[in-house]
Protein backbone atom coordinates (compact mmCIF):
# COMPACT_ATOMS: atom_id res chain seq x y z
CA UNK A 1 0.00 0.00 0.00
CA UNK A 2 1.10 3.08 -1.11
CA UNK A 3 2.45 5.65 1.76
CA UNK A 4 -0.47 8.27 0.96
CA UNK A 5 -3.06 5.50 1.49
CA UNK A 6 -1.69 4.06 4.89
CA UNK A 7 -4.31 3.54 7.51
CA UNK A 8 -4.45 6.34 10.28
CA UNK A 9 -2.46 6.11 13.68
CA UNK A 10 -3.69 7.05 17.13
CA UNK A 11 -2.19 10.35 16.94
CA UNK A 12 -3.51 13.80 18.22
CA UNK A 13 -2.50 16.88 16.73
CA UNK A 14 -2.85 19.66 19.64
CA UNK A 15 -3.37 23.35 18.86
CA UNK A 16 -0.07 24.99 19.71
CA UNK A 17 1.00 28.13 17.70
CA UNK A 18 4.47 27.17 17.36
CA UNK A 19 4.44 23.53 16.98
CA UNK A 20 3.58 20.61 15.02
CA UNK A 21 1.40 17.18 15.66
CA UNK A 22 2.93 15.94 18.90
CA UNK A 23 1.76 12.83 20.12
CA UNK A 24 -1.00 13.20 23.41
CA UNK A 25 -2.94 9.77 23.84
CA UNK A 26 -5.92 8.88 22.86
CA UNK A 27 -8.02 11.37 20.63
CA UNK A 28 -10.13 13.56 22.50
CA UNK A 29 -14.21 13.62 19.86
CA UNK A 30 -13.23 17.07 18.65
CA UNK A 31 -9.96 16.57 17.84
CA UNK A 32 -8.21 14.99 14.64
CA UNK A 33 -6.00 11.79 14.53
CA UNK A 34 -3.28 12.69 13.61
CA UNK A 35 -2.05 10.18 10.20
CA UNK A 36 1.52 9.11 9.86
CA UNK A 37 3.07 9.08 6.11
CA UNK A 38 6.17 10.72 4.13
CA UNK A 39 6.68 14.03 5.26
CA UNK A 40 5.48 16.60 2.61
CA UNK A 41 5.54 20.06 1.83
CA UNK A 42 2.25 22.17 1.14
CA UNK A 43 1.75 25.75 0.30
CA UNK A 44 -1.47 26.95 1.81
CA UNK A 45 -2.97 30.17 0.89
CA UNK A 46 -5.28 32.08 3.41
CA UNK A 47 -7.77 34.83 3.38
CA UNK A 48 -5.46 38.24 3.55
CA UNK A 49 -5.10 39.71 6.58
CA UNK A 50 -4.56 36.10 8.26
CA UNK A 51 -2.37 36.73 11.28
CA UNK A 52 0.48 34.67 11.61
CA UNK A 53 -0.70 33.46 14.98
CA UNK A 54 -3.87 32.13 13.25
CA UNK A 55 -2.08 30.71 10.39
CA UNK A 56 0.26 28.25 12.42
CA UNK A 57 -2.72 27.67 13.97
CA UNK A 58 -4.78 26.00 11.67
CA UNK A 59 -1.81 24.62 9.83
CA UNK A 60 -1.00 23.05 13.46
CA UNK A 61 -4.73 21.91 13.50
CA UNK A 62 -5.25 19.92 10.81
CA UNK A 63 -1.82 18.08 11.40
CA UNK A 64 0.98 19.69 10.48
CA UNK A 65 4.03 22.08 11.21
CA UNK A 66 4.36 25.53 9.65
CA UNK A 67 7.93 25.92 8.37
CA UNK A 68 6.82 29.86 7.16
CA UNK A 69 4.38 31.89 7.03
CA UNK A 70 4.65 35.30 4.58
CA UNK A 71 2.47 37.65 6.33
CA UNK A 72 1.92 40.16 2.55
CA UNK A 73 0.60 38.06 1.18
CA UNK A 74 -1.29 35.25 3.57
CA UNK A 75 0.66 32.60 2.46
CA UNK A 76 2.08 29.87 3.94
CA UNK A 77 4.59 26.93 3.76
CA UNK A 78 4.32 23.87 5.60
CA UNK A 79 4.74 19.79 6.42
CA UNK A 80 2.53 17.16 6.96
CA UNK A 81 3.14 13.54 7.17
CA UNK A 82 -0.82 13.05 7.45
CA UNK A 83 -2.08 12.18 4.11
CA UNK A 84 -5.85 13.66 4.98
CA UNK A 85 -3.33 17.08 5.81
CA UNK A 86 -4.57 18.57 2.46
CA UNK A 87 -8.57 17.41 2.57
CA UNK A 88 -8.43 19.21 6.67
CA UNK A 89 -6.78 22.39 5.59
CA UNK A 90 -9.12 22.26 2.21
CA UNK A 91 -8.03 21.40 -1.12
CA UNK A 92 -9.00 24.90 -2.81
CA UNK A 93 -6.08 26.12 -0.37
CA UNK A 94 -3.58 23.82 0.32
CA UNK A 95 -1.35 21.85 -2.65
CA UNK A 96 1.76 20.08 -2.54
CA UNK A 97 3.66 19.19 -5.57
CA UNK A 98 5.53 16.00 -3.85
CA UNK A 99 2.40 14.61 -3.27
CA UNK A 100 1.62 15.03 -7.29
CA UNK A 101 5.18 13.45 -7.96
CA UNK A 102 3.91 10.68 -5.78
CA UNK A 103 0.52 10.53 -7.24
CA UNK A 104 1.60 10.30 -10.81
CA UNK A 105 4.15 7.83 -10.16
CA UNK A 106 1.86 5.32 -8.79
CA UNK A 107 -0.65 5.70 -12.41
CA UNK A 108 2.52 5.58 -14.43
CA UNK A 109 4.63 3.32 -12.64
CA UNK A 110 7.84 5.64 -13.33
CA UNK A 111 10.73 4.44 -11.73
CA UNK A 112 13.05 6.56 -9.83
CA UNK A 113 15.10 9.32 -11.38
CA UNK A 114 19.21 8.07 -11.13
CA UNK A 115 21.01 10.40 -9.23
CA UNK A 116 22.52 12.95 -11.22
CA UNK A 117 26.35 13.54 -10.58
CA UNK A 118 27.67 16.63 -8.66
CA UNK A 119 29.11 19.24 -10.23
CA UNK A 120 33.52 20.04 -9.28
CA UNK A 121 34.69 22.53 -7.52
CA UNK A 122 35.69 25.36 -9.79
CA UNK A 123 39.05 25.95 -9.87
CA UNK A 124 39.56 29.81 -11.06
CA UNK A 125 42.76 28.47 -12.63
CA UNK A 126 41.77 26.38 -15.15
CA UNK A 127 38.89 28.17 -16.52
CA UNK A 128 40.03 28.79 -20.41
CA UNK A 129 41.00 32.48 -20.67
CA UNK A 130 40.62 32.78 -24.48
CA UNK A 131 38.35 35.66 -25.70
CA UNK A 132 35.13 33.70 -26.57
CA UNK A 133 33.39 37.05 -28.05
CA UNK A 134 32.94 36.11 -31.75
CA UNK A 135 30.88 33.04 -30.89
CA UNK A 136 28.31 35.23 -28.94
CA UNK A 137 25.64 36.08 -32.00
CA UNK A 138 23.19 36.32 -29.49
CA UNK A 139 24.35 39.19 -28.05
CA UNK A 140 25.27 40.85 -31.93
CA UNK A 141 22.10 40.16 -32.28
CA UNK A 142 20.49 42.25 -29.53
CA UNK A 143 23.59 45.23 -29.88
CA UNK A 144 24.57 44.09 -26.20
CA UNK A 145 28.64 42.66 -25.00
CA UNK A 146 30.03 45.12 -26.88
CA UNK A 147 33.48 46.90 -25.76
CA UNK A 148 32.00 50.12 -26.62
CA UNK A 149 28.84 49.32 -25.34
CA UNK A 150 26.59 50.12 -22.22
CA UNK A 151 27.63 48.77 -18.69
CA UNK A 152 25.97 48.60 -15.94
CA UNK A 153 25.63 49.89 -12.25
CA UNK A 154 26.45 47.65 -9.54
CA UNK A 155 23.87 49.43 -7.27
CA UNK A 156 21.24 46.89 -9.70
CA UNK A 157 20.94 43.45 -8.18
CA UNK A 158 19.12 40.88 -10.08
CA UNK A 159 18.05 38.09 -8.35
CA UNK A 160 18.69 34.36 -10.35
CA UNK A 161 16.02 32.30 -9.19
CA UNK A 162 17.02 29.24 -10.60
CA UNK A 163 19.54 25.88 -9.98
CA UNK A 164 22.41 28.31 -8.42
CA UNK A 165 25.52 30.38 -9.15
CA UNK A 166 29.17 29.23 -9.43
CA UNK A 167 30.85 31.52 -6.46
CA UNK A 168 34.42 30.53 -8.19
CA UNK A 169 33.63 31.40 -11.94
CA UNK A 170 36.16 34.03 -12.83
CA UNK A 171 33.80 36.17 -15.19
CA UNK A 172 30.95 36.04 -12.25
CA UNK A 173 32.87 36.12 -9.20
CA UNK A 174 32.84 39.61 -8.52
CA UNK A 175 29.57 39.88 -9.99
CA UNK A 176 27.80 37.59 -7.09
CA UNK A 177 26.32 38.81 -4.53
CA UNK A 178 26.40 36.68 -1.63
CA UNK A 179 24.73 38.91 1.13
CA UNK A 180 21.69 38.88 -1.06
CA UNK A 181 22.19 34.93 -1.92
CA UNK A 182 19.49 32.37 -0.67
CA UNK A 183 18.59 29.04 -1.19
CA UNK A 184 14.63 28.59 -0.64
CA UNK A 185 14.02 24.91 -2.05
CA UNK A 186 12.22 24.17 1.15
CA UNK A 187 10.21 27.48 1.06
CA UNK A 188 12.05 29.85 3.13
CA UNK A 189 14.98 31.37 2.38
CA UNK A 190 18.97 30.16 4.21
CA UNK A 191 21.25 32.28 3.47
CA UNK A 192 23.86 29.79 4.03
CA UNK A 193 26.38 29.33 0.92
CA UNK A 194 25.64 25.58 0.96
CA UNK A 195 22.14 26.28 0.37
CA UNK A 196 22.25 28.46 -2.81
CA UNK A 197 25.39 27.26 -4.67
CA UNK A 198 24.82 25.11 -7.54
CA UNK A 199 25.03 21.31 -7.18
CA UNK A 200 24.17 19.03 -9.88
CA UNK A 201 22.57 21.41 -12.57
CA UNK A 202 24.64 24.31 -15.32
CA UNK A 203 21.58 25.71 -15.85
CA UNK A 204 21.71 28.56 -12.98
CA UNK A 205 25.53 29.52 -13.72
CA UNK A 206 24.48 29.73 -17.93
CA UNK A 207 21.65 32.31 -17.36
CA UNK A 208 24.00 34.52 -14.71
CA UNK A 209 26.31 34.83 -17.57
CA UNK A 210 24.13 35.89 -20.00
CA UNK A 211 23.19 38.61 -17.67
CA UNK A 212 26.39 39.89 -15.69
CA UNK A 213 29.61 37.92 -17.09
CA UNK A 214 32.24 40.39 -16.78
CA UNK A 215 33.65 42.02 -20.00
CA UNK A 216 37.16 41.27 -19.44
CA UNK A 217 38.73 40.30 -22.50
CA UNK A 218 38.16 36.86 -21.65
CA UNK A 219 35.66 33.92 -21.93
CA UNK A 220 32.53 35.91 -22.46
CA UNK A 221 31.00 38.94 -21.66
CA UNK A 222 27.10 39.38 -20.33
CA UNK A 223 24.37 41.73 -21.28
CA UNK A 224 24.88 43.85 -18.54
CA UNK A 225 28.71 43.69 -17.33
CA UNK A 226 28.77 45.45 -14.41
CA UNK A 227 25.68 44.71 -12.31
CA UNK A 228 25.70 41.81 -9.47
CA UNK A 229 23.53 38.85 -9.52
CA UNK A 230 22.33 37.28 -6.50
CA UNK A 231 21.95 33.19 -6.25
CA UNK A 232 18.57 32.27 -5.57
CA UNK A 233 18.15 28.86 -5.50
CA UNK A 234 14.60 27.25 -6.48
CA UNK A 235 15.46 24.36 -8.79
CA UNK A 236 16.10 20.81 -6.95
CA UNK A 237 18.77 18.59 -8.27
CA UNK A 238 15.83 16.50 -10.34
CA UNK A 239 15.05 20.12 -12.15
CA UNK A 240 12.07 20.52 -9.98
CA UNK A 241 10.90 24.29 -9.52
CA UNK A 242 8.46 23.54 -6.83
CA UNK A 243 5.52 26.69 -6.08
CA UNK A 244 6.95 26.99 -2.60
CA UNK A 245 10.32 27.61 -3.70
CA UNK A 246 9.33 29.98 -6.53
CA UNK A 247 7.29 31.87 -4.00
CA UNK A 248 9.93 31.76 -1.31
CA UNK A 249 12.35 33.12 -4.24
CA UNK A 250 9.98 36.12 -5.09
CA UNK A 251 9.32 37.08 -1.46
CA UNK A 252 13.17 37.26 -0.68
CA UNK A 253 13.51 38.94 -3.90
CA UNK A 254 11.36 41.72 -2.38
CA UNK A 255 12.49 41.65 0.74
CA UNK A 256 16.40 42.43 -0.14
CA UNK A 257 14.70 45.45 -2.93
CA UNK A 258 16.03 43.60 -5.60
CA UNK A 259 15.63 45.53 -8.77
CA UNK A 260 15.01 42.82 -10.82
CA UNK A 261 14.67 38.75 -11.18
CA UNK A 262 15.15 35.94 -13.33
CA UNK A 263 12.63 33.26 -13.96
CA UNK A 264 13.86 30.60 -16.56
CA UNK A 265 11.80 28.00 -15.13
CA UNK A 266 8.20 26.96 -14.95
CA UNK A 267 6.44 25.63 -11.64
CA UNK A 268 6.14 21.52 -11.08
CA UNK A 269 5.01 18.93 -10.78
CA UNK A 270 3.27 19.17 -14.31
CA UNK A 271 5.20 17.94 -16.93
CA UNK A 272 3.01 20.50 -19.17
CA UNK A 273 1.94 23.96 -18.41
CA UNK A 274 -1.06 23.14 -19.92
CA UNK A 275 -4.27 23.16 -17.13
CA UNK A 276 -4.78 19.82 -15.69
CA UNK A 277 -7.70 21.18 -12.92
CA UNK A 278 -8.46 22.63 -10.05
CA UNK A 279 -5.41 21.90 -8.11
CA UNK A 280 -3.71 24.97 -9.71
CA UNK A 281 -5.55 27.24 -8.49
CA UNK A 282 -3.58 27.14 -5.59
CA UNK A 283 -0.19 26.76 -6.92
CA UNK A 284 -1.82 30.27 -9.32
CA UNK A 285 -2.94 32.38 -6.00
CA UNK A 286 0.21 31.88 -4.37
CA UNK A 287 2.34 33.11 -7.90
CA UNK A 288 -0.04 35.82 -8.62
CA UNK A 289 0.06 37.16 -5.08
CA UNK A 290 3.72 36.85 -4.91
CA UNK A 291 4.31 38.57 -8.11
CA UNK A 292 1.99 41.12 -7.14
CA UNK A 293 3.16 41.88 -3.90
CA UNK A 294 7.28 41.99 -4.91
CA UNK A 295 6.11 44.21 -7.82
CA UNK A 296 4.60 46.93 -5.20
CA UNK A 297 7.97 46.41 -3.58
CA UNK A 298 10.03 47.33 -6.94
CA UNK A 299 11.23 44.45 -8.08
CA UNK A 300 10.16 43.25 -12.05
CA UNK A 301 9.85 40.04 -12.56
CA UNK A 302 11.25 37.93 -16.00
CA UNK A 303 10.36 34.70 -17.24
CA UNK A 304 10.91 32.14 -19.73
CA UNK A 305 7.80 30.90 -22.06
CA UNK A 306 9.01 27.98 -21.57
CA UNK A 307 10.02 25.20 -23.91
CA UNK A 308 6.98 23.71 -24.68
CA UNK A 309 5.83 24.94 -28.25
CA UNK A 310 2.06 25.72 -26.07
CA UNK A 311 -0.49 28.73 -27.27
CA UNK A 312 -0.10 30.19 -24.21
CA UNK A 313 -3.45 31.63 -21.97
CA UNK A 314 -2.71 35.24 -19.99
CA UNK A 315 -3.24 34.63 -16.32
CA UNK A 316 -5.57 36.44 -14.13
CA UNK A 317 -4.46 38.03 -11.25
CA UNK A 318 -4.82 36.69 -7.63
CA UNK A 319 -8.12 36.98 -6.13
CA UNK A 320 -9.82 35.12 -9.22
CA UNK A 321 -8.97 31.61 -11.06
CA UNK A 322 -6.92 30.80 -13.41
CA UNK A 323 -7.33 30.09 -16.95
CA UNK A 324 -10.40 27.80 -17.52
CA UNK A 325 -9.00 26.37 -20.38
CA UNK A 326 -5.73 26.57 -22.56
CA UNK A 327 -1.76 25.94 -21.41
CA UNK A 328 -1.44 28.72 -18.49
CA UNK A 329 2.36 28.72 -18.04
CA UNK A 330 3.67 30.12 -13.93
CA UNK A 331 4.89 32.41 -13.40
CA UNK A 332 5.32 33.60 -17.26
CA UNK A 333 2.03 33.86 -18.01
CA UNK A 334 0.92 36.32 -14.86
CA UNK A 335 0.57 40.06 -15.93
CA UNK A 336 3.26 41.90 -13.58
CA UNK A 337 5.61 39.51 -15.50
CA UNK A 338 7.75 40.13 -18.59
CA UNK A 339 7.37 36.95 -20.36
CA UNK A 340 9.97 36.00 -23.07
CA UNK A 341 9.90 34.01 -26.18
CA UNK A 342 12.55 32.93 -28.13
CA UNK A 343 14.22 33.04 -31.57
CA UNK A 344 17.34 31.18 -33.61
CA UNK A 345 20.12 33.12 -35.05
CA UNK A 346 17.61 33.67 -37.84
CA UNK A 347 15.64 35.78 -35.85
CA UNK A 348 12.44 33.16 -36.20
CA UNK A 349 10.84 31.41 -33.42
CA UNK A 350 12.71 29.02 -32.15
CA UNK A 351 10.54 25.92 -32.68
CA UNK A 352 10.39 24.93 -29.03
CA UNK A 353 9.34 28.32 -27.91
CA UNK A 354 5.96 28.93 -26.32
CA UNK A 355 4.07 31.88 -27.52
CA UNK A 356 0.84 33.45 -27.05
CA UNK A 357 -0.88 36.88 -27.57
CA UNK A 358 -1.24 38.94 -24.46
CA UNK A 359 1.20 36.62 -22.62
CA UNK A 360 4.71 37.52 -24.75
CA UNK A 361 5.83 40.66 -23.82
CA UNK A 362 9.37 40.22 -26.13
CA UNK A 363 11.70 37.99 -27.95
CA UNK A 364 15.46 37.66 -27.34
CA UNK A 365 17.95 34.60 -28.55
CA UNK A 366 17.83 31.70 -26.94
CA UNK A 367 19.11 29.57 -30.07
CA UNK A 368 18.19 26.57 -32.23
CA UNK A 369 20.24 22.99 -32.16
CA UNK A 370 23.38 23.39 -33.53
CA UNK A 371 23.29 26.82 -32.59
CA UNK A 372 22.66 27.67 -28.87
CA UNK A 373 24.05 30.30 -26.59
CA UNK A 374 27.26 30.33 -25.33
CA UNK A 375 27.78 31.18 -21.50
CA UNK A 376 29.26 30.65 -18.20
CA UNK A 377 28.75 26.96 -16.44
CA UNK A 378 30.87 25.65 -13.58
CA UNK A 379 34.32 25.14 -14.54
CA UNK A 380 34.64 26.97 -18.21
CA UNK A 381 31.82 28.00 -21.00
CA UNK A 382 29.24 25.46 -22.79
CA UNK A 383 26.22 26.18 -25.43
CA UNK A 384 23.09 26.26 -24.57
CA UNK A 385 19.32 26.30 -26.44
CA UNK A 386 16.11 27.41 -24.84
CA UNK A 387 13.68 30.27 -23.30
CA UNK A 388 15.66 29.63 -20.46
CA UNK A 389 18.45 31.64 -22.44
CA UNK A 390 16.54 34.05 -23.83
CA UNK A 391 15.17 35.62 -20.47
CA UNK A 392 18.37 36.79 -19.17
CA UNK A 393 18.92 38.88 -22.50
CA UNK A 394 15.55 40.65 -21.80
CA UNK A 395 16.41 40.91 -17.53
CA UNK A 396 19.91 42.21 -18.45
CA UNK A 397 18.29 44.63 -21.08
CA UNK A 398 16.17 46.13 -17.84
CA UNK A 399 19.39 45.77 -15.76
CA UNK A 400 21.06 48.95 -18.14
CA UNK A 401 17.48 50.44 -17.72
CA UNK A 402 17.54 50.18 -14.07
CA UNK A 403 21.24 51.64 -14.23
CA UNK A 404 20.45 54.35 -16.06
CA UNK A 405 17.27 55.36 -14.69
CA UNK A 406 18.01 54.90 -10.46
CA UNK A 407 14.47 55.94 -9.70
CA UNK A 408 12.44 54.19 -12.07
CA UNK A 409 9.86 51.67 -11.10
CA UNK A 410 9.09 47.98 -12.51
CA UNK A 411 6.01 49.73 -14.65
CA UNK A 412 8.36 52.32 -15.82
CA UNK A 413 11.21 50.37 -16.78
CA UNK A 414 8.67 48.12 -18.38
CA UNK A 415 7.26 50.84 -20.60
CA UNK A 416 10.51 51.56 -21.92
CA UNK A 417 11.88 47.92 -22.88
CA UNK A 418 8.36 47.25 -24.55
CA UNK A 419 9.13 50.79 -26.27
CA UNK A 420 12.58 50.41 -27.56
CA UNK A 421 11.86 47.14 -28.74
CA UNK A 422 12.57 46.01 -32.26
CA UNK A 423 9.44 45.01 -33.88
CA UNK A 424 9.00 41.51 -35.46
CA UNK A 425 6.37 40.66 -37.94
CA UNK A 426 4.60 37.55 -37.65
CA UNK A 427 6.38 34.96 -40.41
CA UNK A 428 4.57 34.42 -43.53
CA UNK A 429 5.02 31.05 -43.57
CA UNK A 430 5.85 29.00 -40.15
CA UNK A 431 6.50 24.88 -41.72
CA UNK A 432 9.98 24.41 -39.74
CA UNK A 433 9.48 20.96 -40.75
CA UNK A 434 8.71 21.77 -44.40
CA UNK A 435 5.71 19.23 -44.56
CA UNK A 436 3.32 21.70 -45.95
CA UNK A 437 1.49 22.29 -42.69
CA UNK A 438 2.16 25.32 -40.38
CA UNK A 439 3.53 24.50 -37.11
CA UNK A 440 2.26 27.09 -35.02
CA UNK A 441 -0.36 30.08 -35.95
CA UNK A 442 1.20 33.54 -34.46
CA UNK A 443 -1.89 36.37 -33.76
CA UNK A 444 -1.49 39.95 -33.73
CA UNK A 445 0.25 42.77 -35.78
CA UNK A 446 4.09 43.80 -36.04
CA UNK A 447 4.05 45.82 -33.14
CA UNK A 448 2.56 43.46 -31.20
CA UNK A 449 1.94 39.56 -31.99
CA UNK A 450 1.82 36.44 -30.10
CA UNK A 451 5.54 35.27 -31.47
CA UNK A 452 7.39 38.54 -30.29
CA UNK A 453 5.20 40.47 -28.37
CA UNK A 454 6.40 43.66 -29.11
CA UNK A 455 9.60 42.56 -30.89
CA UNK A 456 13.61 41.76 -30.09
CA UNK A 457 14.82 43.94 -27.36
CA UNK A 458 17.65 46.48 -27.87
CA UNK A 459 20.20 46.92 -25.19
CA UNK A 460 21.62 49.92 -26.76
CA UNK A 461 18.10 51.01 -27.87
CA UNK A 462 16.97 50.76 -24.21
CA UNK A 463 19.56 53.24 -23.07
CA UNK A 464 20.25 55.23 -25.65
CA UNK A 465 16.30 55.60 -27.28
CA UNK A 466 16.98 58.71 -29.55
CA UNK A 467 19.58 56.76 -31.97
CA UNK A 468 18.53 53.29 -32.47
CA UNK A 469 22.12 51.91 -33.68
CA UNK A 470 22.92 49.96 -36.64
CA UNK A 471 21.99 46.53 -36.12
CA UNK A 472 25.00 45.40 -38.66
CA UNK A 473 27.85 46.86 -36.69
């Protein structure tokens, strides 16, 4: 019998603000037994204006242990080893992607993930040093790592909520900020170095060079040289993005002022963004409040499409569902977030790229097989493909906005990138696979469509609006 279906134990769960289910004898009639399973994680959204007192609370009632609780926004993080921990909290407010894992595993009788290897120690020393600048198209293509180009402030920190930052990379070292570092893949934030630095995955490292790799003369150079990333981790070592993590990652985002962040991920368990019922409602409030409440605070959010060639549905904001039907993609799809689609070095859609009218706000490269993006990962440099890639462009776009303009807002600098843009028509003729059908149907105008939003950002366009540069030099 599976560990979510194991028979209840004669536990009782007491009402004690800052504790869990502690075992009391036998169950009084108006209290719960308290189950005993795998510990899981939950979020659990309340009604705003929830005290935190009354939060642990209930959370502590129906069997479990709050590990936080955000105040802002009402919502909450905790673990449960009772399986009947969701049904007593409610299951229009409480959600836990482990249990989903779980839950699909059992229907598809997927066996375990093999553990993925951890990544070396980077040792400084034996990074190459050779000037990898002609290989970067991508950022030719978007008038950004030149020598003569814009750099940026290092008053703009930009938090990478992703798989973590090599410390020891020479062109990010001095770029990192550690003070501002967390890892939050339990749902609150540690600040400790072994909790944010990267273990088994590239991926976080990649997208921190694409942003802030330092224009040295060697290896490569970022969009915005010059401005510090900060190492937020809230991808597992399976590539799991869970909702508590990404919230966790927004709130400390907000609570440190960061100017900006990084989202090249979409929320799990789903192995589609597309809506599989009413479970995501919960996993959407949580986003949409957490989006909404770090945007008040002045941080913009940016997000990858993600890489699953979906019609994407806009989100609604928090306080009402989601999409009823459609692919509804968290946290690119909410509307405080700049979502980003992506295009090959022939400035086309890259085939994998999600899209969607009303949900892409801009395209930047993120690079078609054979071609990819070239950027930082632990040890040296490697290629890359994906929206993943293409997100940083756009965040380190609005990092030279956010240096150049110290008092602007996330609306503001928003305005501007969506202003300065390049526009992109929709293609005549989308058959990638030349098969005489069309693999994808983009809406919209050139100013604004559902391939490119309102086209390929400009970095030197961004900060320099009255004289758009030559997009051949």
């Amino acid at each position: 019998m599976s560990l979510l279906a194991r028979p209840l134990r004669a536990a009782v769960c007491t009402v004690l603000v800052l504790s869990g289910c502690v075992t009391a004898g036998p169950a009084a009639a108006d209290e719960p037994a308290c189950g005993h399973g795998r510990n899981l994680r939950y979020v659990v959204t309340f009604d705003r204006g929830t005290s935190e007192t009354s939060a642990r609370a209930q959370i502590t009632g129906a069997c479990g242990a709050t590990t936080v609780y955000y105040p802002q926004i009402a919502v909450a993080v905790a673990t449960s080893g009772d399986p009947s921990f969701g049904a007593r909290v409610g299951l229009d407010r409480a959600f836990s992607a482990q249990a989903g894992r779980l839950a699909a595993q059992r229907v598809t009788e997927a066996k375990p993930q093999p553990a993925r290897a951890t990544l070396p120690a980077t040792d400084p020393a034996r990074v190459p040093t050779a000037d990898l600048s002609d290989r970067q198209w991508d950022m030719r293509m978007i008038n950004a790592g030149r020598s003569d180009g814009p750099h940026g402030s290092r008053d703009v920190v930009v938090g990478v909520l992703d798989s973590g930052i090599d410390p020891d990379h020479p062109d990010l070292s001095d770029a990192l900020d550690r003070d501002d570092s967390a890892g939050c893949l339990t749902g609150a934030p540690d600040r400790s170095p072994s909790a944010w630095a990267p273990t088994t995955s590239v991926h976080g490292t990649h997208v921190a060079g694409i942003i802030a790799a330092a224009d040295d003369g060697h290896g490569v150079t970022g969009v915005a040289p010059g401005v510090r990333v900060a190492s937020v981790k809230v991808i597992d070592d399976r590539g799991y993005a869970d909702p508590e993590a990404a919230v966790c990652g927004l709130m400390w985002a907000a609570s440190r002022h960061m100017r900006l962040t990084n989202s090249s991920f979409f929320v799990n368990p789903w192995t589609l963004s597309c809506i599989r019922g009413d479970d995501r409602g919960v996993v959407h409030e949580a986003l949409a409040r957490a989006v909404e409440y770090s945007t008040s605070e002045g941080t913009l959010n940016v997000a990858a499409a993600t890489n699953e060639a979906v019609d994407l549905t806009p989100s609604a904001r928090s306080g009402s569902p989601g999409a009823g039907s459609g692919c509804e993609a968290l946290p690119a799809a909410l509307r405080d977030v700049v979502a980003v689609s992506a295009v090959g070095s022939d400035r086309v859609k890259a085939g994998y790229s999600s899209y969607g009218l009303g949900v892409i706000d801009v395209t930047a490269p993120g690079g078609e097989t054979g071609e990819c993006v070239l950027s930082t990962v632990p040890g040296g440099y490697a290629p890359l493909c994906g929206t993943s890639m293409a997100a940083p462009h756009v965040t380190g776009v609005l990092a030279l906005l956010a240096s150049a303009h110290r008092d602007a807002g996330p609306r503001q600098l928003r305005r501007t990138l969506d202003a300065q843009a390049m526009p992109m028509p929709c293609p005549a003729d989308y058959d990638l696979t030349g098969d005489g059908t069309q693999d994808a149907y983009c809406a919209g105008y050139e100013g604004f469509n559902g391939f490119y939003g309102h086209g390929m950002v400009d970095a030197l366009a961004a900060v320099a609006p009255r004289g758009r540069p030559d997009p051949a030099r």
